[in-house]
N, C-alpha and C. Protein backbone atom coordinates (compact mmCIF):
# COMPACT_ATOMS: atom_id res chain seq x y z
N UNK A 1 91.36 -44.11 -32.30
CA UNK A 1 90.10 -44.15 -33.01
C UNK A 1 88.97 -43.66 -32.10
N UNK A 2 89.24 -44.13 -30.55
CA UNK A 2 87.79 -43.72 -29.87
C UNK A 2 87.99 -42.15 -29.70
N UNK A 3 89.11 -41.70 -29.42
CA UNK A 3 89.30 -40.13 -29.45
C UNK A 3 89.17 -39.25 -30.21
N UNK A 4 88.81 -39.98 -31.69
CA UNK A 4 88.72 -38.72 -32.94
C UNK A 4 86.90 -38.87 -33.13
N UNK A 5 86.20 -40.07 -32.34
CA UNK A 5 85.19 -40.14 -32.71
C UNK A 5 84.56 -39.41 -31.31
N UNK A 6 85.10 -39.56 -29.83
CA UNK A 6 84.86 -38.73 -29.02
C UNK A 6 84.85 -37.26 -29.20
N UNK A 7 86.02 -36.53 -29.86
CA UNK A 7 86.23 -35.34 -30.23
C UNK A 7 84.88 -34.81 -31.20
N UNK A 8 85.10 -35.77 -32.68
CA UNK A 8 84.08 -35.46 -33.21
C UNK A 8 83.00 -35.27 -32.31
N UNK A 9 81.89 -35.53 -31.84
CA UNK A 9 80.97 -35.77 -30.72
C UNK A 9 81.16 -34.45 -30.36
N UNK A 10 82.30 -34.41 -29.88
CA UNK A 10 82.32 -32.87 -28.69
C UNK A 10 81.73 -31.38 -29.48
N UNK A 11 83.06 -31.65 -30.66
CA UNK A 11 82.96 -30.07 -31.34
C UNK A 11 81.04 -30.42 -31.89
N UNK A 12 80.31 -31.15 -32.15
CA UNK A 12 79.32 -31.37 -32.87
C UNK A 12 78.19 -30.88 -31.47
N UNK A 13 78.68 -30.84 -30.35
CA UNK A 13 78.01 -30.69 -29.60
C UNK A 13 78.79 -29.06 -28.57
N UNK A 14 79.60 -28.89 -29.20
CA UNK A 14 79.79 -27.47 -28.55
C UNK A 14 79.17 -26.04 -29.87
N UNK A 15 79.10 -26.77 -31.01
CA UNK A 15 78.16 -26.07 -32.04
C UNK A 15 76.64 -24.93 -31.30
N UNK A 16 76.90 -23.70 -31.82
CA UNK A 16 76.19 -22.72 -31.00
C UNK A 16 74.98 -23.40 -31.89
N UNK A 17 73.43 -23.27 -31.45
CA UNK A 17 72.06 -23.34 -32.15
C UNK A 17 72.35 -22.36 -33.04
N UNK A 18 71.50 -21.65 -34.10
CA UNK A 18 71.29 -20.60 -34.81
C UNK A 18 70.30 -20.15 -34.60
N UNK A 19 69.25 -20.98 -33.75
CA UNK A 19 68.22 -20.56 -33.42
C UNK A 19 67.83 -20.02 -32.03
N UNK A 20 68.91 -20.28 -31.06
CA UNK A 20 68.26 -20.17 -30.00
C UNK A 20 70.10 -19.78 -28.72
N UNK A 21 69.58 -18.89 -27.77
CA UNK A 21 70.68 -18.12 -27.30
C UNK A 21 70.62 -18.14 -25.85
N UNK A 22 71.22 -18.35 -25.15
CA UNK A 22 71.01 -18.40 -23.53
C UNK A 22 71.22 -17.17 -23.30
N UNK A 23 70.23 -16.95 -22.17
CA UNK A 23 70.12 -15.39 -21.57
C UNK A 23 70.63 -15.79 -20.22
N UNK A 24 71.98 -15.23 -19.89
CA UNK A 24 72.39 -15.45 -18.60
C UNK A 24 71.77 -14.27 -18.01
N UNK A 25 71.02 -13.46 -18.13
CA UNK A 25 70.32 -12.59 -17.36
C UNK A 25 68.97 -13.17 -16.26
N UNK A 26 68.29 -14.20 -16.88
CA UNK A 26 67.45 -15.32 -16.25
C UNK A 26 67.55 -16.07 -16.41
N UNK A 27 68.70 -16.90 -16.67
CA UNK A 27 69.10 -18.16 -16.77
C UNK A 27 67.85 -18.68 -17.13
N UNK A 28 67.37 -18.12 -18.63
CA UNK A 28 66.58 -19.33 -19.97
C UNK A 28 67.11 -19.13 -21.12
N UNK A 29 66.65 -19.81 -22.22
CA UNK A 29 66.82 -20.06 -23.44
C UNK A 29 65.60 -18.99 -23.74
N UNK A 30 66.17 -18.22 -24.97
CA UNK A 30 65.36 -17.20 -25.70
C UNK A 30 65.69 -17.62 -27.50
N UNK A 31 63.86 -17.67 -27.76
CA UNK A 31 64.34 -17.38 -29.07
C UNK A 31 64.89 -16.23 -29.97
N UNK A 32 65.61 -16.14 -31.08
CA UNK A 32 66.13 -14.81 -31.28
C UNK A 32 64.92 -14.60 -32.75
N UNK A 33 63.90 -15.20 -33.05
CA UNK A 33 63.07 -15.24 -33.52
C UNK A 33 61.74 -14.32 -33.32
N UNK A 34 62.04 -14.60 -32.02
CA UNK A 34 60.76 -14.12 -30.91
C UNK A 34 60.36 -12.29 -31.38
N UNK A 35 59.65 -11.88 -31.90
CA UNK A 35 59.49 -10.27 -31.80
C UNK A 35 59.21 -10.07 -30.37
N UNK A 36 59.49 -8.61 -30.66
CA UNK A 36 58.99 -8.03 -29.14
C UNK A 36 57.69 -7.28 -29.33
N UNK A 37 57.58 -7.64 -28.34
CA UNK A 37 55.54 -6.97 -28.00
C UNK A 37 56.05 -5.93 -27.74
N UNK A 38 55.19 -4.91 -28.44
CA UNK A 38 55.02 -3.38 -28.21
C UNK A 38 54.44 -2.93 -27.04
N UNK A 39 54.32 -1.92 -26.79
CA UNK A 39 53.23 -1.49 -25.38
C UNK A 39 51.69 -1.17 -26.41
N UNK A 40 50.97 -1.55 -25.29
CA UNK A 40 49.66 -1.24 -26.13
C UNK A 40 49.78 0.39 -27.18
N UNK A 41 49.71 1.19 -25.94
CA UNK A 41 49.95 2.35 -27.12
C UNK A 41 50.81 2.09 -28.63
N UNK A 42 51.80 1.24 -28.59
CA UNK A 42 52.74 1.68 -30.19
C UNK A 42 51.64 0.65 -30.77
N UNK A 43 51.20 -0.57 -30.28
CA UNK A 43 50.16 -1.15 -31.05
C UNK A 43 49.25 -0.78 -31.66
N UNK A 44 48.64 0.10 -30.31
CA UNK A 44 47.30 0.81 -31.52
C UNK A 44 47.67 1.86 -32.65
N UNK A 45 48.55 2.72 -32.32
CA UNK A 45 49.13 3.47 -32.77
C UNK A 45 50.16 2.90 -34.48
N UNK A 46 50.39 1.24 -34.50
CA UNK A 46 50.77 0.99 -35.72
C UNK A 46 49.44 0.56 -36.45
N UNK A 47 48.77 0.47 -35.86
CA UNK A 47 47.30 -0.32 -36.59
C UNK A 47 46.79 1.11 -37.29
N UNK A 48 46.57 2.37 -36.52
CA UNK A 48 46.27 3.47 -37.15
C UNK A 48 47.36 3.98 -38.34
N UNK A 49 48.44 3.56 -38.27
CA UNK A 49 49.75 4.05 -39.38
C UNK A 49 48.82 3.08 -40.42
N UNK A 50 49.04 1.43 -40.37
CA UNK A 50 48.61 0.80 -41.22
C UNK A 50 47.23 0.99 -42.01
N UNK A 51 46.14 1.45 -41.13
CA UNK A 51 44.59 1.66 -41.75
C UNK A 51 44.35 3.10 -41.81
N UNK A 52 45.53 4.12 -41.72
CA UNK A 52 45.38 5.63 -41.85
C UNK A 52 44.09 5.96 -41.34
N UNK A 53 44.14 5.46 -40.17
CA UNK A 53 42.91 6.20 -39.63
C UNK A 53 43.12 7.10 -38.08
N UNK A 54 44.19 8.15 -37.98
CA UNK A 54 44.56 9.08 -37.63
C UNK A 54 44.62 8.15 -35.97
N UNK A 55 44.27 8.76 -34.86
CA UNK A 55 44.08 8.55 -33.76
C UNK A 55 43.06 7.36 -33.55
N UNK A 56 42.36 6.83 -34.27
CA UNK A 56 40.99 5.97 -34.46
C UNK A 56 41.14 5.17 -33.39
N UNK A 57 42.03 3.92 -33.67
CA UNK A 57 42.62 2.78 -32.83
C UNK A 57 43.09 3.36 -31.70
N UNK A 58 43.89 4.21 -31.27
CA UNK A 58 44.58 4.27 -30.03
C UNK A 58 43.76 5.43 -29.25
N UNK A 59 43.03 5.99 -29.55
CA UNK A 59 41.56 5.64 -28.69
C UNK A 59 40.85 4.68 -27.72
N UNK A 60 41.21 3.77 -28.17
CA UNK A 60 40.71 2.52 -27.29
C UNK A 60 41.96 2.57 -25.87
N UNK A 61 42.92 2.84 -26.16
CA UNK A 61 43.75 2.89 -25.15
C UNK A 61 43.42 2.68 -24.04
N UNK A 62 42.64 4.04 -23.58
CA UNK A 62 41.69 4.30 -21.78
C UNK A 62 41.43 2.82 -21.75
N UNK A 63 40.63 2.34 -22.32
CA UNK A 63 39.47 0.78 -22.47
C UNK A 63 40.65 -0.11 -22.04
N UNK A 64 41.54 -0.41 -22.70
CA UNK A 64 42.43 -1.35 -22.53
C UNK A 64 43.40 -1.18 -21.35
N UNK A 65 43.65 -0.24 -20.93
CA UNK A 65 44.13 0.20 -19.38
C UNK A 65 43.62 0.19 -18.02
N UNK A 66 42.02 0.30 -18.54
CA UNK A 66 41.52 0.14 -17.70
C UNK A 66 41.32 -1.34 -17.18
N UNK A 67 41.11 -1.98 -17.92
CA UNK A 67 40.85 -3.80 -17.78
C UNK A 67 42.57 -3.89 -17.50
N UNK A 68 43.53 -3.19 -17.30
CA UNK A 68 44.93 -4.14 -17.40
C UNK A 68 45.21 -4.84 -18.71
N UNK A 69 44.52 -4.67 -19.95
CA UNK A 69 45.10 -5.51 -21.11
C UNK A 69 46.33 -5.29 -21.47
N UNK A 70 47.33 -6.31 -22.10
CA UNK A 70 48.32 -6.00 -22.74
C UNK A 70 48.38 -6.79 -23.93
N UNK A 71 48.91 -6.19 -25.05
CA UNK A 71 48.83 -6.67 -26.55
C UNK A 71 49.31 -8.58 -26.54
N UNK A 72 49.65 -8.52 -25.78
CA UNK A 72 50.14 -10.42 -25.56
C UNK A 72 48.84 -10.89 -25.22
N UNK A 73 48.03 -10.38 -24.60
CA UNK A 73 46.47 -10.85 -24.05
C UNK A 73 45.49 -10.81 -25.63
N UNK A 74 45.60 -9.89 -26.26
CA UNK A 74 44.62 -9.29 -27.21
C UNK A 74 43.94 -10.62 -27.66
N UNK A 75 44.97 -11.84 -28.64
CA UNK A 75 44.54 -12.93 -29.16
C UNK A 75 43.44 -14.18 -28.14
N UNK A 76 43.19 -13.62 -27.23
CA UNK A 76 42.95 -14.35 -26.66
C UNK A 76 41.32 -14.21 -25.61
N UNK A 77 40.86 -12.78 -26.22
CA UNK A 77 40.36 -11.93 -25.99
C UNK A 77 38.78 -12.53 -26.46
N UNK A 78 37.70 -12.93 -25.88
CA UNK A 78 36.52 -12.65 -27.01
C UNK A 78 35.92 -11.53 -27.00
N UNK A 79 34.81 -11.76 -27.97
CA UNK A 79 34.10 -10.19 -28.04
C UNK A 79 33.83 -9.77 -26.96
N UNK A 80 33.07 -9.86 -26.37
CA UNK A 80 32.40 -9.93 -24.59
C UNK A 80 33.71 -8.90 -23.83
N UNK A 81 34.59 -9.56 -23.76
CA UNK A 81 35.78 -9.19 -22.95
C UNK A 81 36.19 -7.65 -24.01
N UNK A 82 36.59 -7.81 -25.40
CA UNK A 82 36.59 -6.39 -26.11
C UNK A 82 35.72 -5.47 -26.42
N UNK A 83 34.18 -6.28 -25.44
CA UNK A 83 33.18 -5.24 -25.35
C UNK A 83 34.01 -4.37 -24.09
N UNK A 84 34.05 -4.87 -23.30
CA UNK A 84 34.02 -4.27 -22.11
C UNK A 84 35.32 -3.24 -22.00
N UNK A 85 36.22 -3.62 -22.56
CA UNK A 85 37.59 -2.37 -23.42
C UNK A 85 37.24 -1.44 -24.01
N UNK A 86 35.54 -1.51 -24.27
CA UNK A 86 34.93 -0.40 -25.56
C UNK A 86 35.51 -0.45 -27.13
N UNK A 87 35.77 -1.73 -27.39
CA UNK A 87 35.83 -2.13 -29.02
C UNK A 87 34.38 -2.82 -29.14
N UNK A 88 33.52 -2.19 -29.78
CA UNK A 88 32.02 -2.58 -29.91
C UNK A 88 32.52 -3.19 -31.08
N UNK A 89 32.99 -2.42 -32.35
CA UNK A 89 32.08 -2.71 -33.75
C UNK A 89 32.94 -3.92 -34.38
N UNK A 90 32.05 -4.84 -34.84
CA UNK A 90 32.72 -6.00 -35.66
C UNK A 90 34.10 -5.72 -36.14
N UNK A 91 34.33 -4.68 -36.92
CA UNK A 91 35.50 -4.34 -37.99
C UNK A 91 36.58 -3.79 -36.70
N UNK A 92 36.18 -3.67 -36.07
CA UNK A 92 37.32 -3.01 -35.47
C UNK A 92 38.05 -3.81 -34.22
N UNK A 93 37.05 -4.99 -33.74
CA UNK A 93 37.53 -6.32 -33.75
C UNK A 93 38.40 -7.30 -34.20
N UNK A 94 37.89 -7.23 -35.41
CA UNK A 94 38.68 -8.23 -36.12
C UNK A 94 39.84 -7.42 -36.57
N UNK A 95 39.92 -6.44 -37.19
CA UNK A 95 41.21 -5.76 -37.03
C UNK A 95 42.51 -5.62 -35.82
N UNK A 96 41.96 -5.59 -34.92
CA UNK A 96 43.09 -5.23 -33.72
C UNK A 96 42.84 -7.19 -33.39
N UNK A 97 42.37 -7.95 -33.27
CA UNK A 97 42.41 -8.98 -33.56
C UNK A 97 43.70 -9.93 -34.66
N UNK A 98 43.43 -9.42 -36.06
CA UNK A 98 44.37 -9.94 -37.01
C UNK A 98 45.62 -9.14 -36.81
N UNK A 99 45.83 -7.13 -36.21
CA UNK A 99 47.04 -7.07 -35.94
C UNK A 99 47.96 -7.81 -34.82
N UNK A 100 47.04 -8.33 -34.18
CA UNK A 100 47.20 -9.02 -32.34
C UNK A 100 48.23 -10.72 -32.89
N UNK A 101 47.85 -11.29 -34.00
CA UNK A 101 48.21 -12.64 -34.51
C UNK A 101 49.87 -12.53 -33.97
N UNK A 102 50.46 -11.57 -34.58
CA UNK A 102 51.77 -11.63 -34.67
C UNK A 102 52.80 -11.82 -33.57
N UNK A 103 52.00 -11.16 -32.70
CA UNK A 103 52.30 -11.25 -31.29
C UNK A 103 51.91 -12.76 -30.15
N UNK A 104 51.49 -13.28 -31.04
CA UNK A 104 50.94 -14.70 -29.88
C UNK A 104 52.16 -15.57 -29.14
């Protein structure tokens, strides 16, 4: 009896997550959930696919290279700081802003 309830136990605990996968490459746990962050360029560059506004967004590029930004930083960003990237105008803020969410 204690061995079928030990066993049980075991297989219940050798059960893979569905959510979550060990990376023996750095020995951590990764979610398989997790997207991957783009490089700034494909970022700005999907924000212009999405608002068809040709080169518009990835323009800012220089700005954001220059400060060292990377799209994992963006959310976290205030105006002040996306002044200084050369994103002045409200709309174009809050845009690379709400595309930035996905990535947090």
């Amino acid at each position: 009896m204690m061995f079928s309830t030990w066993a049980t136990e075991m297989h219940f605990l050798q059960q893979p997550s569905s959510s979550l996968t060990f990376n023996n490459s750095n020995n951590s746990i990764v979610s398989q959930s997790s997207q991957s962050i783009p490089s700034m360029a494909e970022f700005l560059r999907q924000i212009d696919e999405a608002e068809k506004t040709e080169d518009y967004y990835f323009n800012f590029l220089e700005g954001f290279e220059k400060q060292r930004i990377r799209v994992k930083h963006l959310s976290k960003l205030n105006d002040t700081q996306l002044e200084i990237c050369r994103v002045t105008a409200v709309g174009d803020i809050e845009t690379i802003r709400e595309a930035a969410q996905k990535y947090k």
